[in-house]
Structures are given as C-alpha cells and as structure tokens.
PDB file of N, CA and C in Angstrom:
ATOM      1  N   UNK A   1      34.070  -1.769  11.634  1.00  0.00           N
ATOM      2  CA  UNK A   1      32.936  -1.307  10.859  1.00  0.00           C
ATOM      3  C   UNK A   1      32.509   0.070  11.369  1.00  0.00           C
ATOM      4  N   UNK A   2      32.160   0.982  10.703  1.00  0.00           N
ATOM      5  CA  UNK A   2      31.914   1.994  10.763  1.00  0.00           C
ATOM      6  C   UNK A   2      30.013   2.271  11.648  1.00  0.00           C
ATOM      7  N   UNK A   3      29.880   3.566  12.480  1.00  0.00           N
ATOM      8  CA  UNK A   3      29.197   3.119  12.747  1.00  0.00           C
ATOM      9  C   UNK A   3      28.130   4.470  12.368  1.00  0.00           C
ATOM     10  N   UNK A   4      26.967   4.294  12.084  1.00  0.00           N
ATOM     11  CA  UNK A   4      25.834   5.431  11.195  1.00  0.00           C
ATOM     12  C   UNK A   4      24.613   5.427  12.303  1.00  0.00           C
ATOM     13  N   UNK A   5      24.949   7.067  11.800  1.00  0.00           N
ATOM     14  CA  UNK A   5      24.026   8.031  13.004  1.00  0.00           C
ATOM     15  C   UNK A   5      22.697   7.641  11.971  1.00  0.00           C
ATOM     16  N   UNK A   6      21.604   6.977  12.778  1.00  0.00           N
ATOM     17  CA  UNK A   6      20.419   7.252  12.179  1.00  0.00           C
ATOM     18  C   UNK A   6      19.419   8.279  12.880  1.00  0.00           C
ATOM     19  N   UNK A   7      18.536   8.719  11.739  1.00  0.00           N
ATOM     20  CA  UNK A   7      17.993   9.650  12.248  1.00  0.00           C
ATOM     21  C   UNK A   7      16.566   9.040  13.025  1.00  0.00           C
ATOM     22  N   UNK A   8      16.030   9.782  13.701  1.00  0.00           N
ATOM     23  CA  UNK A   8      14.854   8.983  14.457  1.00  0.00           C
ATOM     24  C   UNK A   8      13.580   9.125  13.235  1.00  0.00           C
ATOM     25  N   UNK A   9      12.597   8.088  13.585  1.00  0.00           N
ATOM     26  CA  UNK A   9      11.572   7.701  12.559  1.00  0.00           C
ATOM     27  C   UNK A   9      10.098   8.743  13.224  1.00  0.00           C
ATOM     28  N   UNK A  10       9.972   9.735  11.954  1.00  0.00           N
ATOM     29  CA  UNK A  10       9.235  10.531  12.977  1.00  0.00           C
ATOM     30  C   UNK A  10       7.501   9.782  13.048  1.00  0.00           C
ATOM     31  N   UNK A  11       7.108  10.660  14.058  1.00  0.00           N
ATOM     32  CA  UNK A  11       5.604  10.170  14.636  1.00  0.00           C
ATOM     33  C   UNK A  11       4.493  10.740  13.069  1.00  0.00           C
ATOM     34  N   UNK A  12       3.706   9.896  12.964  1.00  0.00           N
ATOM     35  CA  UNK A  12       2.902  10.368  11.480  1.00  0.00           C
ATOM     36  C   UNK A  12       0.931  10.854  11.794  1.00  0.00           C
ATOM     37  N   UNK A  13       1.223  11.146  11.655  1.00  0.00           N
ATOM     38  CA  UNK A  13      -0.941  11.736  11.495  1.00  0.00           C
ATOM     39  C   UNK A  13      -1.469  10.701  10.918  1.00  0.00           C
ATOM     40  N   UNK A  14      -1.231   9.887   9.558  1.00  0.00           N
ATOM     41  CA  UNK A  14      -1.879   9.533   8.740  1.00  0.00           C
ATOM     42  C   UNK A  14      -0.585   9.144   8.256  1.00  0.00           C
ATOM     43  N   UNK A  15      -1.696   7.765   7.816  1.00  0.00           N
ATOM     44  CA  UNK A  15      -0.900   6.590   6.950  1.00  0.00           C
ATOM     45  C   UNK A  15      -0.677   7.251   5.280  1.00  0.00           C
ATOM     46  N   UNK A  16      -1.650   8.478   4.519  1.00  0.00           N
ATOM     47  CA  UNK A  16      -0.838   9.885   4.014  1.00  0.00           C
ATOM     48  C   UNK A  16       0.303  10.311   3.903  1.00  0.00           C
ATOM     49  N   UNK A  17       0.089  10.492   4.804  1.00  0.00           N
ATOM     50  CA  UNK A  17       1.243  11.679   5.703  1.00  0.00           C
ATOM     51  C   UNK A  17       2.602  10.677   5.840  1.00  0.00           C
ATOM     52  N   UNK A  18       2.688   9.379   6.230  1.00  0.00           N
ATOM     53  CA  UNK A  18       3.864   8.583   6.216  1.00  0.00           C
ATOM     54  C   UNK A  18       4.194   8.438   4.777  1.00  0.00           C
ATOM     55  N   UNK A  19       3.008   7.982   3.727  1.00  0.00           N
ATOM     56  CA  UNK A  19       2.934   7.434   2.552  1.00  0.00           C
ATOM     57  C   UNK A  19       3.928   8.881   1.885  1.00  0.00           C
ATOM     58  N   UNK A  20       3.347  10.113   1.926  1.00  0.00           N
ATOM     59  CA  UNK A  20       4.371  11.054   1.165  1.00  0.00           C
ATOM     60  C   UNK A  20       5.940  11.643   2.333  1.00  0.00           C
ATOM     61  N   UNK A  21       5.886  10.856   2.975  1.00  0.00           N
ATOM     62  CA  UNK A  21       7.250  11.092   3.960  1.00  0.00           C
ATOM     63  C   UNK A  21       8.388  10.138   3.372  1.00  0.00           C
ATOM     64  N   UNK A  22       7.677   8.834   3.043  1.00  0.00           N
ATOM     65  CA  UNK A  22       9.035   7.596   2.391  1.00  0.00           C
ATOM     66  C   UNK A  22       8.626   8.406   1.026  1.00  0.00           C
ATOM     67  N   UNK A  23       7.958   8.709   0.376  1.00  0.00           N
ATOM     68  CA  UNK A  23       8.534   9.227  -1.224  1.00  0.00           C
ATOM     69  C   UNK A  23       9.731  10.233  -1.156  1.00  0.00           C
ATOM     70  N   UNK A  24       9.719  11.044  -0.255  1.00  0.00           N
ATOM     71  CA  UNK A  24      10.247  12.011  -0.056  1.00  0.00           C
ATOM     72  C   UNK A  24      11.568  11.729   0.673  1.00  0.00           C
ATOM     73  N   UNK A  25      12.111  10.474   1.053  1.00  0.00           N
ATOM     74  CA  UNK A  25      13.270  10.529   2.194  1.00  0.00           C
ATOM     75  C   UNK A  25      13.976   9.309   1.903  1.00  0.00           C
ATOM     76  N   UNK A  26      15.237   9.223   1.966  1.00  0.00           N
ATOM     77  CA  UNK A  26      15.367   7.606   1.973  1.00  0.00           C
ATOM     78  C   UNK A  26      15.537   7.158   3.090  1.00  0.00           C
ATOM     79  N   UNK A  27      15.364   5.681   3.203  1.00  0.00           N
ATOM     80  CA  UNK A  27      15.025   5.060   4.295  1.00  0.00           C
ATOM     81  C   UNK A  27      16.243   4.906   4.789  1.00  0.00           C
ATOM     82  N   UNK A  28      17.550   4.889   4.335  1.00  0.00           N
ATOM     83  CA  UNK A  28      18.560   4.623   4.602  1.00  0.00           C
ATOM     84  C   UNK A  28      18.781   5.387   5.908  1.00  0.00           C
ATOM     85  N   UNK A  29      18.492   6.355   5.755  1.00  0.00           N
ATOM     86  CA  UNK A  29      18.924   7.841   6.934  1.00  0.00           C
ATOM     87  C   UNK A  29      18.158   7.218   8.191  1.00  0.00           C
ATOM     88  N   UNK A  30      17.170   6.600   8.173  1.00  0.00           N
ATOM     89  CA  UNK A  30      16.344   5.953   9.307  1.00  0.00           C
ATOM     90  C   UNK A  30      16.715   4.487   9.806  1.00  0.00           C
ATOM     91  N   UNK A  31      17.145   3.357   9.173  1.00  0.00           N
ATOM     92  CA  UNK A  31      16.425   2.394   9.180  1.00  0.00           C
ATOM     93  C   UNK A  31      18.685   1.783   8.619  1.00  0.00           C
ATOM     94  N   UNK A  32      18.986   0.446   9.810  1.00  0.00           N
ATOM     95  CA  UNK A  32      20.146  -0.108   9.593  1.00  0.00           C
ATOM     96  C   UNK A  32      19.816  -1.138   8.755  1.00  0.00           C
ATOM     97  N   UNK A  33      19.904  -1.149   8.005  1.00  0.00           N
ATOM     98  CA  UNK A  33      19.860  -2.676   6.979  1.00  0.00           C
ATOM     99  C   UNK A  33      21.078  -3.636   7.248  1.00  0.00           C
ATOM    100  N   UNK A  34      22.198  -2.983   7.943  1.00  0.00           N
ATOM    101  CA  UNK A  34      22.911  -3.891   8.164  1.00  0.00           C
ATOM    102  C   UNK A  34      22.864  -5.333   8.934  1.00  0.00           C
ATOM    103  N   UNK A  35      21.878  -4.409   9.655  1.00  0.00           N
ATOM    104  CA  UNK A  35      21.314  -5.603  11.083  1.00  0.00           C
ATOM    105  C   UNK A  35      19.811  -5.968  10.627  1.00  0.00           C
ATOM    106  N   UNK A  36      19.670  -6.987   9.840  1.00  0.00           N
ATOM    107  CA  UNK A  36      18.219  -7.110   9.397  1.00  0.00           C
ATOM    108  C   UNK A  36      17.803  -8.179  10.825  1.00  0.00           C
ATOM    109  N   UNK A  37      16.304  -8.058  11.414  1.00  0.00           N
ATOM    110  CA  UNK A  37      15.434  -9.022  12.021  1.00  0.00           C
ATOM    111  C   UNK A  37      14.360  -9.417  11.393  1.00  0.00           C
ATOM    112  N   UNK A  38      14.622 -10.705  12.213  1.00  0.00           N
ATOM    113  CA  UNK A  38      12.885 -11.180  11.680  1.00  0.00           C
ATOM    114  C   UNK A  38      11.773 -10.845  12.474  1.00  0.00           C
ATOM    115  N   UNK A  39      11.068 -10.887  12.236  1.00  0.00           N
ATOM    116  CA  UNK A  39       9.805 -10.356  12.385  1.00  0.00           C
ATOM    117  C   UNK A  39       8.730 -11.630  12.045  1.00  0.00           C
ATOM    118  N   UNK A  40       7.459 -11.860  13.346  1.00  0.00           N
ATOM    119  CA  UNK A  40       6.768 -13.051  12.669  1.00  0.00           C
ATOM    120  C   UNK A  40       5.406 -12.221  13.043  1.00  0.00           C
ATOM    121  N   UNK A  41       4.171 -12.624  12.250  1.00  0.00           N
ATOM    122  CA  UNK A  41       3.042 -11.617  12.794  1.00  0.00           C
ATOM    123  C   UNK A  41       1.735 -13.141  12.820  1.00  0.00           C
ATOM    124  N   UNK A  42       2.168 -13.935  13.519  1.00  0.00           N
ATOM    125  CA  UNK A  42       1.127 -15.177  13.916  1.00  0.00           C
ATOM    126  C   UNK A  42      -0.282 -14.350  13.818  1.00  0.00           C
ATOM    127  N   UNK A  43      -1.023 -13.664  14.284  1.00  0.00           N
ATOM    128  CA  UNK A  43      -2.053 -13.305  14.611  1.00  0.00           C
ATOM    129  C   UNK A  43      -2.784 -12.500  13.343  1.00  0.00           C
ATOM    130  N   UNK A  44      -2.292 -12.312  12.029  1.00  0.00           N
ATOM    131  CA  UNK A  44      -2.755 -11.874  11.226  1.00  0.00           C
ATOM    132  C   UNK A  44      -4.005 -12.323  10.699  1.00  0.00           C
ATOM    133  N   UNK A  45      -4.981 -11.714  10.235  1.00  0.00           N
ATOM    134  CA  UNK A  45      -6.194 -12.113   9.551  1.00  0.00           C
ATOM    135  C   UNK A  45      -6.861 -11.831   8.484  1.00  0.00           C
ATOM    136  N   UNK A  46      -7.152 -12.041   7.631  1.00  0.00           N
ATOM    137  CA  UNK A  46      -7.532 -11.632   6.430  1.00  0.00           C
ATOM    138  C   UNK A  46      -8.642 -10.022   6.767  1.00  0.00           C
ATOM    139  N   UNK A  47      -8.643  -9.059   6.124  1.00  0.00           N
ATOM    140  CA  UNK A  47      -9.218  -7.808   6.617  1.00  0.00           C
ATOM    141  C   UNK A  47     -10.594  -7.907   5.134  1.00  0.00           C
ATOM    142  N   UNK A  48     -10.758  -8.644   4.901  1.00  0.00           N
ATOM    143  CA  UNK A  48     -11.739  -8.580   3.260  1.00  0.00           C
ATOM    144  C   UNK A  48     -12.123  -9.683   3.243  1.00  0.00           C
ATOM    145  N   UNK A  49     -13.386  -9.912   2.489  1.00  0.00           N
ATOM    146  CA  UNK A  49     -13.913 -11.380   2.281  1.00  0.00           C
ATOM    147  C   UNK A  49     -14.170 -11.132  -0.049  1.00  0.00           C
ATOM    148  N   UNK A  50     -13.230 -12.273   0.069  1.00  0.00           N
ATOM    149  CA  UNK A  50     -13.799 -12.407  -1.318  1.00  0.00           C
ATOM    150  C   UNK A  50     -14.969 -12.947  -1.712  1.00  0.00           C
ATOM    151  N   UNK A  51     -15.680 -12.094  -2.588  1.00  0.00           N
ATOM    152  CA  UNK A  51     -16.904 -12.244  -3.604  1.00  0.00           C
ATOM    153  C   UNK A  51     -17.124 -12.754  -5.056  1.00  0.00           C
ATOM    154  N   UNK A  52     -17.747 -12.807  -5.550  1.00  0.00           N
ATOM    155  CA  UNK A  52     -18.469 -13.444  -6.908  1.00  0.00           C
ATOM    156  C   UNK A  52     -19.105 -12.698  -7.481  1.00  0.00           C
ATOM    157  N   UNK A  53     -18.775 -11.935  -8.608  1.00  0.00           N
ATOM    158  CA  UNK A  53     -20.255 -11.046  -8.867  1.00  0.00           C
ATOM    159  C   UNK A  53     -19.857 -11.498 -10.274  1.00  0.00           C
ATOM    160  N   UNK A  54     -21.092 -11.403 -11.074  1.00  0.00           N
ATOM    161  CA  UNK A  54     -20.779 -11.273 -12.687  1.00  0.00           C
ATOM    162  C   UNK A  54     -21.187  -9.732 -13.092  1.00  0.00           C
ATOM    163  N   UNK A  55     -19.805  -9.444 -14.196  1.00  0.00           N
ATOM    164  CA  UNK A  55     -19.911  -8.043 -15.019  1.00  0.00           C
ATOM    165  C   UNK A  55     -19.682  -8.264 -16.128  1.00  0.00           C
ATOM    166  N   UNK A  56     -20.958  -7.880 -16.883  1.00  0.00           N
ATOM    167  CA  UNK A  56     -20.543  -7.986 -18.523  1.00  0.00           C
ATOM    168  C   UNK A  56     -19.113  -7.411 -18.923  1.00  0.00           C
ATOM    169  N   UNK A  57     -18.416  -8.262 -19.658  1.00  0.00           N
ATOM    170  CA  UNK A  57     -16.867  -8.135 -20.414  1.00  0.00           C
ATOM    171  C   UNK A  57     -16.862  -6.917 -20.809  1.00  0.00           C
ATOM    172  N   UNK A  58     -17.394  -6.043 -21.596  1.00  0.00           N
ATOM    173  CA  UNK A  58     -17.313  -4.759 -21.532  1.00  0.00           C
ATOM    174  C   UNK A  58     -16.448  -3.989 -21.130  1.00  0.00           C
ATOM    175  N   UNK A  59     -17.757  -3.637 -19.511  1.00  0.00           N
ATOM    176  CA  UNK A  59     -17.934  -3.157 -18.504  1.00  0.00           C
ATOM    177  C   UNK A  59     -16.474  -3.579 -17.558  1.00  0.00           C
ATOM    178  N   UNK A  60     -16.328  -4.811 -18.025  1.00  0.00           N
ATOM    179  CA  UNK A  60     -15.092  -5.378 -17.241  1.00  0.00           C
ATOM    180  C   UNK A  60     -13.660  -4.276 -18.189  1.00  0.00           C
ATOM    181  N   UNK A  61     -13.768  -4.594 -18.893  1.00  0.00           N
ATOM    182  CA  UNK A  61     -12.567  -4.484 -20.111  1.00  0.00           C
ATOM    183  C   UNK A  61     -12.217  -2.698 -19.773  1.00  0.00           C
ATOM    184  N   UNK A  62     -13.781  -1.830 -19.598  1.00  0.00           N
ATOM    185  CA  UNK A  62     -13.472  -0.525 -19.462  1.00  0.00           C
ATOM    186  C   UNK A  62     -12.982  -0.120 -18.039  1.00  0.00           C
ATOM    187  N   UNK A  63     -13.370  -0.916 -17.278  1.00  0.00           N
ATOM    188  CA  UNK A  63     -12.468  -0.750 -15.518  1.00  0.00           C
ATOM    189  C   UNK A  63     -11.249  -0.964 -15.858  1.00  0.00           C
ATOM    190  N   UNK A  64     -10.670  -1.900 -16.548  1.00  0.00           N
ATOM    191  CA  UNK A  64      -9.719  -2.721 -16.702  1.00  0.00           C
ATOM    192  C   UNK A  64      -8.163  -1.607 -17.478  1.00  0.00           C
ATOM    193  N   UNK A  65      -9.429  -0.764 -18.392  1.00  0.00           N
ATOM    194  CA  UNK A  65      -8.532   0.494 -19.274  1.00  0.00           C
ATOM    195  C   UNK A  65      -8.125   1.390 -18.172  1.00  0.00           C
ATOM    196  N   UNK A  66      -9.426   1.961 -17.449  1.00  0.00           N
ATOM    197  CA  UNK A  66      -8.979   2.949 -16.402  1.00  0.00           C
ATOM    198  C   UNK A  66      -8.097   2.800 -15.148  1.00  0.00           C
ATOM    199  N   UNK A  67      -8.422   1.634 -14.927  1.00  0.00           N
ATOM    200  CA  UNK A  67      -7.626   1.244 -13.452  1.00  0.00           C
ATOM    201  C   UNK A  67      -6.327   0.964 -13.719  1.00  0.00           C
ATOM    202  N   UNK A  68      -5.455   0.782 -15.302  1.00  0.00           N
ATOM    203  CA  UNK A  68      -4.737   0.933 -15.991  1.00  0.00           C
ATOM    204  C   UNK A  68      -4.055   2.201 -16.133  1.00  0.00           C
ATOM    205  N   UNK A  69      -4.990   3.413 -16.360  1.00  0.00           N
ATOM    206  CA  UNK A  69      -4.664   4.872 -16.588  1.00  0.00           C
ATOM    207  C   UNK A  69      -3.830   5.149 -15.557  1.00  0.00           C
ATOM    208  N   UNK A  70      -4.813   4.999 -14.083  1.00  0.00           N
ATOM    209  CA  UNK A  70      -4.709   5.641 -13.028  1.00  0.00           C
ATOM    210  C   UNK A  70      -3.461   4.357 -12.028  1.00  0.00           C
ATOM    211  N   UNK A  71      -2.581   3.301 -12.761  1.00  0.00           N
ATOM    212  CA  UNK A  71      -1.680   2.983 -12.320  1.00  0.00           C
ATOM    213  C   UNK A  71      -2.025   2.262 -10.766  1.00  0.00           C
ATOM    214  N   UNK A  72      -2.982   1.549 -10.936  1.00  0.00           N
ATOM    215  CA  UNK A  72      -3.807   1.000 -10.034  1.00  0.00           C
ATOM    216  C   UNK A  72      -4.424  -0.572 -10.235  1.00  0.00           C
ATOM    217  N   UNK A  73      -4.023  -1.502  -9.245  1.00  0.00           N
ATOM    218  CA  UNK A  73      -4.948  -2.902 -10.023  1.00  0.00           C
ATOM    219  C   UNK A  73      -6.380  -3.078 -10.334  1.00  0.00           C
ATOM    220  N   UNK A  74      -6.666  -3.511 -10.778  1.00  0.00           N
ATOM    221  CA  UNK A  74      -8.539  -3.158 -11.656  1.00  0.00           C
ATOM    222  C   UNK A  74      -9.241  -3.623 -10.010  1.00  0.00           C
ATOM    223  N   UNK A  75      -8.984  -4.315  -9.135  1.00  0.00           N
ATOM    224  CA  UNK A  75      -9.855  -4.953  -8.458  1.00  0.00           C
ATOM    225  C   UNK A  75      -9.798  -3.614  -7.665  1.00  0.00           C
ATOM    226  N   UNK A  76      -8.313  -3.300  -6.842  1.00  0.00           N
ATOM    227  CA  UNK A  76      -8.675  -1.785  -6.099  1.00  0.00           C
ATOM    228  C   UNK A  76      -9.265  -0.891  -6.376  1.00  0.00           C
ATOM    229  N   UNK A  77      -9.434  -0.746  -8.310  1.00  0.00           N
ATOM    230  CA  UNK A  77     -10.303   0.516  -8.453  1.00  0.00           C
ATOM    231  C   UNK A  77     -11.590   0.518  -8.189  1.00  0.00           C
ATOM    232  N   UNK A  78     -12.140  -1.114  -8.157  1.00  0.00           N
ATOM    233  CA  UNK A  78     -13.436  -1.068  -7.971  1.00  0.00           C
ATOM    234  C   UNK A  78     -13.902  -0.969  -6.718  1.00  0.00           C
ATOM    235  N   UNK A  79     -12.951  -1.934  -5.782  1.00  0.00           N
ATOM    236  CA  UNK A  79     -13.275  -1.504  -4.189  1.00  0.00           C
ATOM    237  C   UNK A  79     -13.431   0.257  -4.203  1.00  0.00           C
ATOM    238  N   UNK A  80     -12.348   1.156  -4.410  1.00  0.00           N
ATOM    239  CA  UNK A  80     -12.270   2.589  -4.607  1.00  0.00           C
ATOM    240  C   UNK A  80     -13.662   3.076  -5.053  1.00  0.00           C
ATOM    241  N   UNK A  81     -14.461   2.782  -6.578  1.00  0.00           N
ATOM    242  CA  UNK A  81     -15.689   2.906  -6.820  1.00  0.00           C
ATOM    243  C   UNK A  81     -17.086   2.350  -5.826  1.00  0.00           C
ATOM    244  N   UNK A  82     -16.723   1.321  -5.106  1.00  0.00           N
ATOM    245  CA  UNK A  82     -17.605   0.702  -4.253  1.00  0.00           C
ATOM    246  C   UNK A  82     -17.759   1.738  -3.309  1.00  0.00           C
ATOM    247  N   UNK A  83     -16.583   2.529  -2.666  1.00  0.00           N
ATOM    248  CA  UNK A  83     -16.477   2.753  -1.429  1.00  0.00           C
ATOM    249  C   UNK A  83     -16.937   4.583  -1.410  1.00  0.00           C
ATOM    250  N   UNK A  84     -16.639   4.905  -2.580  1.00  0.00           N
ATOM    251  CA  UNK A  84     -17.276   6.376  -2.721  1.00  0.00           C
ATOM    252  C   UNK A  84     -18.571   6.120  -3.410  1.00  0.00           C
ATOM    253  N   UNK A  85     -19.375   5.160  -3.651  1.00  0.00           N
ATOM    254  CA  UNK A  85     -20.716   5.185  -3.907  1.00  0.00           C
ATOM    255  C   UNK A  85     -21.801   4.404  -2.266  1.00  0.00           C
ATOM    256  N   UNK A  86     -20.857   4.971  -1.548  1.00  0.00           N
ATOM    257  CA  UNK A  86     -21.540   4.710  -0.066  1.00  0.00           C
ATOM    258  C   UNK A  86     -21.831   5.873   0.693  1.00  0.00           C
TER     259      UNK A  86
END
C-alpha cells in the first residue's frame, strides 16, 4: 500500500477562521481515512436548555420564510435574533 504525505493540520484563531479553512481545502491532504478510529466523548453535556414559548403562527410562518432565505434552521435563527437583541 502506498504511503501519503499528509500535510499538518494548521493551528486556528477562531472556530471562523477553521470554518473558512475546510471550505477552502480538502480534508484529504490532512486527515488518513484509511485508518479510521473511534473516538468516545463519555463526558458530554447538553450546552442549551430547551424552552416553551408560544408565537402566534404568523410570526412563526415569517421566521420560518427567512430562516429559509438565509439557509439556516428556523430555531437557530431565532437563538441568532435572541442573541443580538442582548
């Protein structure tokens, strides 16, 4: 079997900064898929608590158009709206 120079995975500023680094690169050049591991993450925890709110259907229906536009699930757009009206 042949054997592939990978390149090293560089150090990132911002989870940004990684986010437009994989658009931009394929992972292949980094990362052996040949040799997959597992990986277990026991200690994980939920980072959010789900809520209850009522929104008139509307109001729902017009998040529902935009968060649509902008290629986004309706619930993130509203966290997104929550979080810049702080």
């Amino acid at each position: 079997m042949k054997s592939i120079k990978l390149k090293p995975i560089p150090q990132f500023k911002s989870e940004k900064e990684e986010r437009i680094f994989w658009q931009t690169h394929s992972s292949t050049e980094y990362i052996a898929y040949q040799k997959p591991s597992h990986m277990r993450f026991p200690n994980l925890k939920l980072t959010s608590e789900p809520i209850t709110i009522r929104i008139p259907k509307g109001l729902l229906d017009r998040i529902k158009i935009k968060a649509h536009r902008l290629d986004v699930p309706y619930q993130s757009y509203i966290k997104q709206i929550l979080a810049s009206a702080m």
